[in-house]
PDB file of N, CA and C in Angstrom:
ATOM      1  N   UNK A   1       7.687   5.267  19.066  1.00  0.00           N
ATOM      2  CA  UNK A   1       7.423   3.859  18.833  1.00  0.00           C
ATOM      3  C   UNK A   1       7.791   3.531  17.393  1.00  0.00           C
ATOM      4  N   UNK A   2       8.212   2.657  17.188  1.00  0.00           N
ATOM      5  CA  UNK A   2       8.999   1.713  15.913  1.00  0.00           C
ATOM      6  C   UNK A   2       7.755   0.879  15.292  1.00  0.00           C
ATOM      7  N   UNK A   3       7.331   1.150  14.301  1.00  0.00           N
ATOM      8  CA  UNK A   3       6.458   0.339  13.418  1.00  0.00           C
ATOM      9  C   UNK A   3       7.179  -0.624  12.291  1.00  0.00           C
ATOM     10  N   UNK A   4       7.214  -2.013  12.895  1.00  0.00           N
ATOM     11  CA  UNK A   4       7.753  -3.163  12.159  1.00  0.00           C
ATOM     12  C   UNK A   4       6.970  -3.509  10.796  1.00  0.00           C
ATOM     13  N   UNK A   5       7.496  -3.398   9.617  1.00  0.00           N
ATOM     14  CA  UNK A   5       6.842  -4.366   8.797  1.00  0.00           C
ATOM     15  C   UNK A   5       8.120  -5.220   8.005  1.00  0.00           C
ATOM     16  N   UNK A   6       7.976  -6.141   7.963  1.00  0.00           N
ATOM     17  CA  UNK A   6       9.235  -7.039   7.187  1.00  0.00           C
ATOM     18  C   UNK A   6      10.392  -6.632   8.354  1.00  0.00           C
ATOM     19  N   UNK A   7      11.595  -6.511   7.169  1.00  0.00           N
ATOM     20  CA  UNK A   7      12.504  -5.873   7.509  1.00  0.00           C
ATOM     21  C   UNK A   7      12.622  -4.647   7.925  1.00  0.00           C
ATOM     22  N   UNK A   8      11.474  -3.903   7.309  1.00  0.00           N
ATOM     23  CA  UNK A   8      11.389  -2.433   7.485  1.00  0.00           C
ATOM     24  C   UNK A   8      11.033  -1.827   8.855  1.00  0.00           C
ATOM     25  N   UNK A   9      11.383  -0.668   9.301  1.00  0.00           N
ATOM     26  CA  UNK A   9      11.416   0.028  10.711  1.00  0.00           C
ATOM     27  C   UNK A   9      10.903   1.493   9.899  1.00  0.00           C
ATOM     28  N   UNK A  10       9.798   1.713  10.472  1.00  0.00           N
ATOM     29  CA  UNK A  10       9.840   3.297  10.604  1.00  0.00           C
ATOM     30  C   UNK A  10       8.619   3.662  11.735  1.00  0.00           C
ATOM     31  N   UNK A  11       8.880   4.977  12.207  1.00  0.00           N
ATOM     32  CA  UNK A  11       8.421   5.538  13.258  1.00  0.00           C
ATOM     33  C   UNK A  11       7.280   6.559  12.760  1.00  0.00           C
ATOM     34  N   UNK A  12       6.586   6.163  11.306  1.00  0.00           N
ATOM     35  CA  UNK A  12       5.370   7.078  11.378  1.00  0.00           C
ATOM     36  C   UNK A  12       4.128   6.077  10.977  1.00  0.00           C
ATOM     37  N   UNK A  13       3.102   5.788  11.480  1.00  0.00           N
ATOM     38  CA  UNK A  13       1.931   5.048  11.956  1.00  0.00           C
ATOM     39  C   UNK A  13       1.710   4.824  10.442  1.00  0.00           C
ATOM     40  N   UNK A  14       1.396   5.809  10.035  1.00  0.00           N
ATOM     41  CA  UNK A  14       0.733   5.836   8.450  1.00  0.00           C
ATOM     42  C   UNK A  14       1.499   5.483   7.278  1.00  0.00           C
ATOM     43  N   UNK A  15       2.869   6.309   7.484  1.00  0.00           N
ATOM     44  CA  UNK A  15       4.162   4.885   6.460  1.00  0.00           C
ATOM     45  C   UNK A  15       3.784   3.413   6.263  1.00  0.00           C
ATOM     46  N   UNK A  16       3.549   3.461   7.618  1.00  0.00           N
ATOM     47  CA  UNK A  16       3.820   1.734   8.098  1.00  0.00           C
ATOM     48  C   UNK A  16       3.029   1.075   7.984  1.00  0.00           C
ATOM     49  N   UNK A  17       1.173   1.160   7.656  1.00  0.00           N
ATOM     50  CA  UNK A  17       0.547   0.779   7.261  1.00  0.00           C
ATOM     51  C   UNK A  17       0.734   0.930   6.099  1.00  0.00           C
ATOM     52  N   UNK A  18       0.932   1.613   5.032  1.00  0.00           N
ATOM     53  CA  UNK A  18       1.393   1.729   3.459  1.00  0.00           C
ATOM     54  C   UNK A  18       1.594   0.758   3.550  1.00  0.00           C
ATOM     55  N   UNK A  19       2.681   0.693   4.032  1.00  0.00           N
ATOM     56  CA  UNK A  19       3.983  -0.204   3.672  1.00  0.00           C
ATOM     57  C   UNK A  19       3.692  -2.079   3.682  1.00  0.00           C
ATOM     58  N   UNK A  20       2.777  -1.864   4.777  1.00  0.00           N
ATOM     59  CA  UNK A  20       2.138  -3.389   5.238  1.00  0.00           C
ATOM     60  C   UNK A  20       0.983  -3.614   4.183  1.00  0.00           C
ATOM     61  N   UNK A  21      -0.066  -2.903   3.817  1.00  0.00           N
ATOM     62  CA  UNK A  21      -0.749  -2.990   2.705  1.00  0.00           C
ATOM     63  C   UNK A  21      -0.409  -3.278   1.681  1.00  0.00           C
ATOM     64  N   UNK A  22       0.370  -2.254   1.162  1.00  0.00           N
ATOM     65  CA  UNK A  22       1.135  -2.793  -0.248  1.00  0.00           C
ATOM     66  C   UNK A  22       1.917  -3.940  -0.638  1.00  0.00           C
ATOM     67  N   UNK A  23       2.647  -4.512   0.561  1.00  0.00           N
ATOM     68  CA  UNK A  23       3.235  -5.941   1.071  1.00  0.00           C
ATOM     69  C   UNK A  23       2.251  -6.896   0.883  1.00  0.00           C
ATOM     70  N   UNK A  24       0.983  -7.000   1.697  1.00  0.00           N
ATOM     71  CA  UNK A  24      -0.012  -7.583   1.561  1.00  0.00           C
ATOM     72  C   UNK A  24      -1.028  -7.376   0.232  1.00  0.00           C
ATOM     73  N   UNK A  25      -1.338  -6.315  -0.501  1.00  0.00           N
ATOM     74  CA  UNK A  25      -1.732  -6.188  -1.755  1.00  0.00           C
ATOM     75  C   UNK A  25      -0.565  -7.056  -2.781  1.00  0.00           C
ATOM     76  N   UNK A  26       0.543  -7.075  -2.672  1.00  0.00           N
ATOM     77  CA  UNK A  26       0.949  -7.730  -3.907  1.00  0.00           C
ATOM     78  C   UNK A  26       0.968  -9.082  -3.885  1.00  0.00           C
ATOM     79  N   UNK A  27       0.524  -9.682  -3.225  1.00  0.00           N
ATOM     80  CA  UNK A  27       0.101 -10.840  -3.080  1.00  0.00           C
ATOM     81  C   UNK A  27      -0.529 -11.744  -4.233  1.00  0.00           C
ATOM     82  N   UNK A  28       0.314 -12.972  -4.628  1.00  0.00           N
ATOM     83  CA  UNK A  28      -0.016 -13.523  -6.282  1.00  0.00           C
ATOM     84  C   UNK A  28      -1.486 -13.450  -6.810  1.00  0.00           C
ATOM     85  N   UNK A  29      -1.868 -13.206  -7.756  1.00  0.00           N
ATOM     86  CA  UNK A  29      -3.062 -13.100  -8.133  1.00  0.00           C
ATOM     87  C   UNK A  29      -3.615 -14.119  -8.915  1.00  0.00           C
ATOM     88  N   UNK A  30      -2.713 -15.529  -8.850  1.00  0.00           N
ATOM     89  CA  UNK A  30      -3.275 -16.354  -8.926  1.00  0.00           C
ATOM     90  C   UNK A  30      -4.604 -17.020  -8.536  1.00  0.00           C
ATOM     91  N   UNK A  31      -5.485 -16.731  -7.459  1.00  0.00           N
ATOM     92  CA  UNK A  31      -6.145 -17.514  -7.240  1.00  0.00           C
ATOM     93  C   UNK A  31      -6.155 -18.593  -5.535  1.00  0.00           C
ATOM     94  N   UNK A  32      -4.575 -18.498  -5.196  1.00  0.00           N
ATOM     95  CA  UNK A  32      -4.417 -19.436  -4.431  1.00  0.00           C
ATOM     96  C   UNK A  32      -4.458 -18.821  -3.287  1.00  0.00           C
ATOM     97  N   UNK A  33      -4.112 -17.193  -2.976  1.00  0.00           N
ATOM     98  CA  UNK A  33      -4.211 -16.401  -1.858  1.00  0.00           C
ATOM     99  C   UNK A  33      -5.414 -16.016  -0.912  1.00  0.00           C
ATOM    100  N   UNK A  34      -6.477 -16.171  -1.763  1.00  0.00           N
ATOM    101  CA  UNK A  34      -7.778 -15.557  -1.133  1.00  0.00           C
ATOM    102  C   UNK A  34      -7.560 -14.200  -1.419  1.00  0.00           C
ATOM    103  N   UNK A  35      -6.853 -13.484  -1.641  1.00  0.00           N
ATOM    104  CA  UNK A  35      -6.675 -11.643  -2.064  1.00  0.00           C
ATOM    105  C   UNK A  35      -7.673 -11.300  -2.948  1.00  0.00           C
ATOM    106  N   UNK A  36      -8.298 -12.258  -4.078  1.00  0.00           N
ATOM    107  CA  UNK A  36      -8.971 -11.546  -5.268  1.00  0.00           C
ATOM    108  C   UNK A  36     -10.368 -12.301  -4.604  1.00  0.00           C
ATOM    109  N   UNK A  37     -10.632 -12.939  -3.670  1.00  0.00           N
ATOM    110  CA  UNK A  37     -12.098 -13.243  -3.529  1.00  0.00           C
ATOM    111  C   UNK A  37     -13.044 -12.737  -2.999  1.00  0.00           C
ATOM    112  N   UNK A  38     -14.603 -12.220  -4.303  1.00  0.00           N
ATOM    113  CA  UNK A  38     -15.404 -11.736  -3.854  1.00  0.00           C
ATOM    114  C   UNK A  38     -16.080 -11.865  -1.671  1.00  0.00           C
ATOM    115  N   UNK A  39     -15.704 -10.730  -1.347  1.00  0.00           N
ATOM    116  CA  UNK A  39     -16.507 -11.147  -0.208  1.00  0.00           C
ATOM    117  C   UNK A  39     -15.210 -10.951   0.860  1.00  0.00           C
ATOM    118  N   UNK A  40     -14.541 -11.437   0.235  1.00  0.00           N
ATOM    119  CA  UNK A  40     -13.266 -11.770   1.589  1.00  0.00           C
ATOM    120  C   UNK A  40     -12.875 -10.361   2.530  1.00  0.00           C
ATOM    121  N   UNK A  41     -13.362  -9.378   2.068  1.00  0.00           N
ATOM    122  CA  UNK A  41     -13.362  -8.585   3.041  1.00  0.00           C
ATOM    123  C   UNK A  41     -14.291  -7.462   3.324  1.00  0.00           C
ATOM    124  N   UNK A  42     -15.604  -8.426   3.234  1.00  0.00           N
ATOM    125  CA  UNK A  42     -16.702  -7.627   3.447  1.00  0.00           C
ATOM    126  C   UNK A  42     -17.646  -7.876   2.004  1.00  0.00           C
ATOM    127  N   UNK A  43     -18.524  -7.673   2.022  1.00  0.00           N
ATOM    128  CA  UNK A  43     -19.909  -7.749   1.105  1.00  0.00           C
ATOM    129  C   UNK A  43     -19.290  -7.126  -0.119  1.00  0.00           C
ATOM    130  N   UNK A  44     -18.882  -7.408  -1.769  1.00  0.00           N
ATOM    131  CA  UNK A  44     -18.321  -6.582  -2.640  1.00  0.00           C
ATOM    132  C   UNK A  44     -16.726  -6.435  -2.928  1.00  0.00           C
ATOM    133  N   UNK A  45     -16.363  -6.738  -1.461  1.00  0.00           N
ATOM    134  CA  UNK A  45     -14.758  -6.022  -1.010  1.00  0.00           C
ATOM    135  C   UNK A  45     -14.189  -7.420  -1.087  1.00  0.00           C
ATOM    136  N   UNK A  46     -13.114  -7.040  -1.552  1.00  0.00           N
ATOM    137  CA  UNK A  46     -11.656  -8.261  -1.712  1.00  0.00           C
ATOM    138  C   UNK A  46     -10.772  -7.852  -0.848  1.00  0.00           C
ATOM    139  N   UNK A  47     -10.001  -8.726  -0.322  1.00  0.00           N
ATOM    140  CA  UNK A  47      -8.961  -8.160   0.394  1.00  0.00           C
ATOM    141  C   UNK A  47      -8.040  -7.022  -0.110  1.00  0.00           C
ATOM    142  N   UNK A  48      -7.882  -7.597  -1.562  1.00  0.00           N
ATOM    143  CA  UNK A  48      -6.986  -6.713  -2.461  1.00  0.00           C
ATOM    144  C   UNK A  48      -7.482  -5.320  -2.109  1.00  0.00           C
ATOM    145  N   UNK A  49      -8.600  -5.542  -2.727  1.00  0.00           N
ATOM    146  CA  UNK A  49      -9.779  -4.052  -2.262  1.00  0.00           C
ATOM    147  C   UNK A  49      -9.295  -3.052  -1.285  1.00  0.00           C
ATOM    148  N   UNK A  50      -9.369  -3.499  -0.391  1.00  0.00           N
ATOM    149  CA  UNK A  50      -8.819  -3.411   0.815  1.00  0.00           C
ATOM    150  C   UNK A  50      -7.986  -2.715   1.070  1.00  0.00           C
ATOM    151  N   UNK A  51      -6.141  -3.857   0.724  1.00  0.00           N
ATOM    152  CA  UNK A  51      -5.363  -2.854   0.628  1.00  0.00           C
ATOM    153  C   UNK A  51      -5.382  -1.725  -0.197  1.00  0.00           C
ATOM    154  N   UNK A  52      -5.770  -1.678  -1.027  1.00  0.00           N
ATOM    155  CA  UNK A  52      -5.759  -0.528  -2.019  1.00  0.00           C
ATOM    156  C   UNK A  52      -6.078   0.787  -1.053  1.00  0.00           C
ATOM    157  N   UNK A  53      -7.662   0.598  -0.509  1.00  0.00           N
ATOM    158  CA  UNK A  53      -8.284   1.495   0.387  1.00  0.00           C
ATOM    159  C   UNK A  53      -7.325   1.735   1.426  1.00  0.00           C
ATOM    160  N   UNK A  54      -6.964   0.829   2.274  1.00  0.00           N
ATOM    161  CA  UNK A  54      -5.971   1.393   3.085  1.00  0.00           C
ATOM    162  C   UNK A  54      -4.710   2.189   2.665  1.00  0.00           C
ATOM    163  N   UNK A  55      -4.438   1.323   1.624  1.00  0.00           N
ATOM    164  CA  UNK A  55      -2.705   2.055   1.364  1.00  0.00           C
ATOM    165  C   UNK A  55      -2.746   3.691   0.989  1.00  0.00           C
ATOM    166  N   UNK A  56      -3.918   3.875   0.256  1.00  0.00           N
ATOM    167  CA  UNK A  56      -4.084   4.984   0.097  1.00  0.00           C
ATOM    168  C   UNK A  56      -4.412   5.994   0.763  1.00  0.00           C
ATOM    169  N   UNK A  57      -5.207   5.434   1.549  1.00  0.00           N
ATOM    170  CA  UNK A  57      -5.963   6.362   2.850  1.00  0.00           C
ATOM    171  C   UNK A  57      -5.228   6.978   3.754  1.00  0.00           C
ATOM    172  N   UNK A  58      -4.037   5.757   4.062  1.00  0.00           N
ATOM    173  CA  UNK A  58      -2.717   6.165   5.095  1.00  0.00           C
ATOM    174  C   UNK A  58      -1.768   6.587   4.310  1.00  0.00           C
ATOM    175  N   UNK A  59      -1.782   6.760   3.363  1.00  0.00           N
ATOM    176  CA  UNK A  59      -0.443   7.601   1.882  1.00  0.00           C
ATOM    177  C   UNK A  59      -1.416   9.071   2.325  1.00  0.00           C
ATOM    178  N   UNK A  60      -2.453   9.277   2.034  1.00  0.00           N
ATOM    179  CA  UNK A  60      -3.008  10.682   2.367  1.00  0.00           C
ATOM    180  C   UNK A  60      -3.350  11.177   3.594  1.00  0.00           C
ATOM    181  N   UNK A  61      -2.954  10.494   4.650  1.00  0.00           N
ATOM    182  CA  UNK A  61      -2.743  11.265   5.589  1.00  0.00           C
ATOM    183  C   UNK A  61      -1.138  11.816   6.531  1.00  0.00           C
ATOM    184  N   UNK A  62      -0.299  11.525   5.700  1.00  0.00           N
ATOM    185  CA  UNK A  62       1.312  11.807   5.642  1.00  0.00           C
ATOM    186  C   UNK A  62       1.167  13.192   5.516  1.00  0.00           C
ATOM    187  N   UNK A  63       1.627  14.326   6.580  1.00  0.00           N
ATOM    188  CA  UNK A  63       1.273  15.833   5.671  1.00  0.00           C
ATOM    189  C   UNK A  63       3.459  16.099   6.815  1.00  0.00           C
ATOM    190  N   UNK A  64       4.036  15.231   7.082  1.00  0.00           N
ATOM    191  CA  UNK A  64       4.993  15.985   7.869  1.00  0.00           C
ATOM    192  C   UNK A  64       6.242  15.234   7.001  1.00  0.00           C
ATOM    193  N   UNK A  65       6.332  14.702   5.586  1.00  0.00           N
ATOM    194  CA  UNK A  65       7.208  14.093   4.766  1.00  0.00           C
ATOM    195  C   UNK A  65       7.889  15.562   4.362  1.00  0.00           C
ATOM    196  N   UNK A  66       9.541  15.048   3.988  1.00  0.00           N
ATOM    197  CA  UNK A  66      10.154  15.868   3.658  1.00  0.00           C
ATOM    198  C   UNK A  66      10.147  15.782   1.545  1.00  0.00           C
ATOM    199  N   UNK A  67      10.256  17.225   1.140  1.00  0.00           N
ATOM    200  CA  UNK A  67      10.177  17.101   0.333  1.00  0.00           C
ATOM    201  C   UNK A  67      10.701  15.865  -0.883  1.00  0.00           C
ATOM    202  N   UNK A  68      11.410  15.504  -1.223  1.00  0.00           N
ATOM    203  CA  UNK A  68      11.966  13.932  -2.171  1.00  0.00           C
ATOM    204  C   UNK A  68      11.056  13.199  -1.346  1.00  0.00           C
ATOM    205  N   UNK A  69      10.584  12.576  -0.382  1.00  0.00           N
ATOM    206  CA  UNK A  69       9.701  11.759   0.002  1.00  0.00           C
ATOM    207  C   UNK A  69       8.405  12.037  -0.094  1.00  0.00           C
ATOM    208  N   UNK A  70       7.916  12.706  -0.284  1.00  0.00           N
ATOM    209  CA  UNK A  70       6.381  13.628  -0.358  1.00  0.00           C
ATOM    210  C   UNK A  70       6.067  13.287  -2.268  1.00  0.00           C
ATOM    211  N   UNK A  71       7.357  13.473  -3.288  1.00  0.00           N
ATOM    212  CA  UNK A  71       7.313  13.240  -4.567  1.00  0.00           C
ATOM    213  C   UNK A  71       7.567  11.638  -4.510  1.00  0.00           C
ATOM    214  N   UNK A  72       8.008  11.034  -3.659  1.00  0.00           N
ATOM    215  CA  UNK A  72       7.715   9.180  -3.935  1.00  0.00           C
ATOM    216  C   UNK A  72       6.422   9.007  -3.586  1.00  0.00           C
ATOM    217  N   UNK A  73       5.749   9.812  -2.291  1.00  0.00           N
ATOM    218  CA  UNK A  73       4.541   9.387  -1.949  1.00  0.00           C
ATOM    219  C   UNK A  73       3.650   9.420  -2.944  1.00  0.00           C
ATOM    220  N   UNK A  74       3.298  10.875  -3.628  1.00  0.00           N
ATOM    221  CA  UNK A  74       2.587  11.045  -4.563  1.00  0.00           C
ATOM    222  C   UNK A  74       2.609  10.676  -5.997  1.00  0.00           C
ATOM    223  N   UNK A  75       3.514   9.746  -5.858  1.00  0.00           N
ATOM    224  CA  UNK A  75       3.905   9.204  -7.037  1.00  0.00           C
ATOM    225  C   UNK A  75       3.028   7.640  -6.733  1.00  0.00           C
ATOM    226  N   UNK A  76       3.620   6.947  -5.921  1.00  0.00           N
ATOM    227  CA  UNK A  76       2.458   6.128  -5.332  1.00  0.00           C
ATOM    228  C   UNK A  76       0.986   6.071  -5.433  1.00  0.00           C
ATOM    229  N   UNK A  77       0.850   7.278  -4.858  1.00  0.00           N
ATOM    230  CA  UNK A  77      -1.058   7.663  -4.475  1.00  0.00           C
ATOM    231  C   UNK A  77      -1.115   7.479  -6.454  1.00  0.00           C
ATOM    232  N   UNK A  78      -0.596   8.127  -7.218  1.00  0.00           N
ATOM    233  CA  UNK A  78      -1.297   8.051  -8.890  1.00  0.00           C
ATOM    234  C   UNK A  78      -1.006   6.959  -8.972  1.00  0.00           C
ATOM    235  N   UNK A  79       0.091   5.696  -8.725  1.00  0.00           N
ATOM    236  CA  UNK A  79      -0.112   4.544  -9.075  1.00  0.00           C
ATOM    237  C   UNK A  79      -1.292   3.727  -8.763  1.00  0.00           C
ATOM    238  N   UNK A  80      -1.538   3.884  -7.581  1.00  0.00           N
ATOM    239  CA  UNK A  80      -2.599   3.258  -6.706  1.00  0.00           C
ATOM    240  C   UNK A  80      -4.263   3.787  -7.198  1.00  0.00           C
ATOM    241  N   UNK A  81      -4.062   5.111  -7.504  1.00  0.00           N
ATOM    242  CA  UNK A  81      -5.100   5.206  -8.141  1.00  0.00           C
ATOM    243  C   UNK A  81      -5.864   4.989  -9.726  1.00  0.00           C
ATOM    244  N   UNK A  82      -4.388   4.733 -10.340  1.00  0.00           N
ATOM    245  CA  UNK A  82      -4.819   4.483 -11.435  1.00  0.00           C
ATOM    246  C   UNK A  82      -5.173   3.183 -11.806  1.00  0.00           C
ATOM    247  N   UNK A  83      -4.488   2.243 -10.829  1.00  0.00           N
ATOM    248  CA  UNK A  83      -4.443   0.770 -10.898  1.00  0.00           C
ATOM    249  C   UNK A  83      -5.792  -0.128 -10.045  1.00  0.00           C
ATOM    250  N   UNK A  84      -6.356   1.136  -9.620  1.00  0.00           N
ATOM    251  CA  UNK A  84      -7.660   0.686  -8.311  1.00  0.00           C
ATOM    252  C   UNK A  84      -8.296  -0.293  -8.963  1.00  0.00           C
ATOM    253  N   UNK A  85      -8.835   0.103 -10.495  1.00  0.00           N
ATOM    254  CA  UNK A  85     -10.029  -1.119 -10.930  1.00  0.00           C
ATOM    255  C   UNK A  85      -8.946  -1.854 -11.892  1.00  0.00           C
ATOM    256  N   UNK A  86      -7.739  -1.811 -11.717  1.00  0.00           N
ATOM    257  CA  UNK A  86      -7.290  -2.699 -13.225  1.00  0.00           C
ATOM    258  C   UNK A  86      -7.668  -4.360 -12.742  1.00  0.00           C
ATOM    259  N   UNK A  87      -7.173  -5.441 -13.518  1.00  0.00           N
ATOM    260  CA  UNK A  87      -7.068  -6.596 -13.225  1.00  0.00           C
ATOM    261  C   UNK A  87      -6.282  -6.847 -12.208  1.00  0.00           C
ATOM    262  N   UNK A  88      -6.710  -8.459 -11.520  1.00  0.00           N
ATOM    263  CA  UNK A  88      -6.076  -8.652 -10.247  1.00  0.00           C
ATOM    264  C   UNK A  88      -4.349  -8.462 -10.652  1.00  0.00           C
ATOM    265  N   UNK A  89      -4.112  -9.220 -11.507  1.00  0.00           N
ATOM    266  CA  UNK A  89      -2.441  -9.185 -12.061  1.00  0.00           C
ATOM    267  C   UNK A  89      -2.240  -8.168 -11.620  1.00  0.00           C
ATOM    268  N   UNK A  90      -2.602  -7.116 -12.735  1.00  0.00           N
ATOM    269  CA  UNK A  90      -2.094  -5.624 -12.958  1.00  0.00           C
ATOM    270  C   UNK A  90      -1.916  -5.002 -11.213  1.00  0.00           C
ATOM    271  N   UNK A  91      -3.249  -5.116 -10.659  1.00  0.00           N
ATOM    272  CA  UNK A  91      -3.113  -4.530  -8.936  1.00  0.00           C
ATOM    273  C   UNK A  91      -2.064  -4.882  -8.152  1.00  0.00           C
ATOM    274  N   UNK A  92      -1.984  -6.438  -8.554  1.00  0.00           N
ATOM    275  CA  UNK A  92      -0.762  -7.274  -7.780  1.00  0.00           C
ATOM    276  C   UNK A  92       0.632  -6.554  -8.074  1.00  0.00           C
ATOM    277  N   UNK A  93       0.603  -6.411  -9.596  1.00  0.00           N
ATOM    278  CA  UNK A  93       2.242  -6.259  -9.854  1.00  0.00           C
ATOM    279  C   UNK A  93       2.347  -4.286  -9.188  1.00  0.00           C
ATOM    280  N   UNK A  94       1.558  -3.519  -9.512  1.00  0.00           N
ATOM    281  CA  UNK A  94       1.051  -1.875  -9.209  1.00  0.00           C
ATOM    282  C   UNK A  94       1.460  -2.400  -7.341  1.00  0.00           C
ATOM    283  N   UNK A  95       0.998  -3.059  -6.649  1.00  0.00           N
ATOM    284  CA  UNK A  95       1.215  -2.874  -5.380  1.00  0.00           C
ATOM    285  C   UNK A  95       2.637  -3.753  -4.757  1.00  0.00           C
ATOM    286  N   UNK A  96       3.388  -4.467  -5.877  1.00  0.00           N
ATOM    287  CA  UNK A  96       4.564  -4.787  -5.289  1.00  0.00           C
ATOM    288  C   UNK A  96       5.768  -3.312  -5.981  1.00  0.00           C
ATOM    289  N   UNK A  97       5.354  -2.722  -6.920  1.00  0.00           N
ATOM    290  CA  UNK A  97       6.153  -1.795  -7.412  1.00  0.00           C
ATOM    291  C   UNK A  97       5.948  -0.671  -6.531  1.00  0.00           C
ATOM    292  N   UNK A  98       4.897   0.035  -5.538  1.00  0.00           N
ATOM    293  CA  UNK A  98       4.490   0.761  -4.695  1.00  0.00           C
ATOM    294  C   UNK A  98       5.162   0.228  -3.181  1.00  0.00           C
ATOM    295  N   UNK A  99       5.078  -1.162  -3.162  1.00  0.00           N
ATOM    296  CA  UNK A  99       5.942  -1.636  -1.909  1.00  0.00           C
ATOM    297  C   UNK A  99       7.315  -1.240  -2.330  1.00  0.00           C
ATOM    298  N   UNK A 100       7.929  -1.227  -3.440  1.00  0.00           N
ATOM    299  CA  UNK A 100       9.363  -1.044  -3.036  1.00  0.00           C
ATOM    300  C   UNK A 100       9.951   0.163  -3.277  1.00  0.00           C
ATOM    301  N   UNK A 101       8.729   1.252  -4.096  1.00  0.00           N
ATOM    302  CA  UNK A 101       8.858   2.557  -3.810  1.00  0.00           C
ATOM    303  C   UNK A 101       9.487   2.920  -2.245  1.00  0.00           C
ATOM    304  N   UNK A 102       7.928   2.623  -2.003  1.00  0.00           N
ATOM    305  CA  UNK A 102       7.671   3.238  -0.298  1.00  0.00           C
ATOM    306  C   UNK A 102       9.013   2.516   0.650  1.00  0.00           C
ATOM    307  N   UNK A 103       9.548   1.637   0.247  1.00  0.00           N
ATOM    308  CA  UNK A 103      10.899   0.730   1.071  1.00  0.00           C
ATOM    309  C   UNK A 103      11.670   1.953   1.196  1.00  0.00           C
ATOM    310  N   UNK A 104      11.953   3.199  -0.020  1.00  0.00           N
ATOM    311  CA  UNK A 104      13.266   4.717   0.366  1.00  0.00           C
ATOM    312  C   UNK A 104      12.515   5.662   0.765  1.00  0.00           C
ATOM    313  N   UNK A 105      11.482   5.418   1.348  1.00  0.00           N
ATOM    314  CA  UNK A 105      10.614   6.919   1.859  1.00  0.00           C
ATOM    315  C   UNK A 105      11.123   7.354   3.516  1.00  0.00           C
ATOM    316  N   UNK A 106      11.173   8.396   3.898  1.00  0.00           N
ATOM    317  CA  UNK A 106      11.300   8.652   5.194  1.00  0.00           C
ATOM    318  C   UNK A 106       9.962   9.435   5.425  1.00  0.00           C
ATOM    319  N   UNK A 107       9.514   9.275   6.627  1.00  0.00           N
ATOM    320  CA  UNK A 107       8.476  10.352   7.058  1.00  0.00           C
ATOM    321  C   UNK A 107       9.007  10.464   8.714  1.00  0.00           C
ATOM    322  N   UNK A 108       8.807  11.761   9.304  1.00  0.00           N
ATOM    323  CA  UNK A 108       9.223  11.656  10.797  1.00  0.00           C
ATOM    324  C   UNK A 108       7.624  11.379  11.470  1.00  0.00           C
ATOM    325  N   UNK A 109       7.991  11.031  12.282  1.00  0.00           N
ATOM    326  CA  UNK A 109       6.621  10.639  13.301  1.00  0.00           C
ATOM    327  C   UNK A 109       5.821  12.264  13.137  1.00  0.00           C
ATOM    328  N   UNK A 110       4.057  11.413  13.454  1.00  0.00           N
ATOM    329  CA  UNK A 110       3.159  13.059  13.610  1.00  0.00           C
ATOM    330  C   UNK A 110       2.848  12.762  14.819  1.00  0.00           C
TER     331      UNK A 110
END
């Protein structure tokens, strides 16, 4: 099965949520998105929040990446983690630079 996000096609479940998270995390941090509002995804949790938790969660469960893709992934996971509590900006711009990482990654289906 083919996991659509954007333009993008790939055939491993957990890529493809990355990929949709981080799409959806970089989302302007203006104010006008609902992404940075307390609550919006749960008691505490922002949507942003959110993606973060997801993108990462499904970045660490990838264990069948070929090596050069396994070093974009984990290159990712330290972005994502270092950027978890920064400002909304900073998360925004950290998760559109992680979206276009993850755009040359291959993983084969698990």
């Amino acid at each position: 099965m083919d996991y659509v996000n954007g333009e993008n096609v790939t055939n491993n479940e957990h890529l493809a949520e990355a990929i949709d998270m981080t799409r959806e995390g970089s989302a302007p941090a203006d104010g006008t998105t609902g992404y940075d509002e307390p609550g919006s995804a749960g008691p505490d949790f922002t949507l942003r929040d959110s993606c973060f938790h997801v993108a990462i969660e499904e970045l660490e469960k990838i264990s069948t990446a070929p090596e050069d893709s396994q070093e974009k992934i984990d290159q990712v996971l330290g972005m994502l983690r270092e950027a978890r509590n920064a400002d909304n900006r900073r998360r925004a711009q950290v998760m559109a630079e992680a979206h276009e990482i993850l755009q040359n990654v291959w993983v084969p289906p698990e």
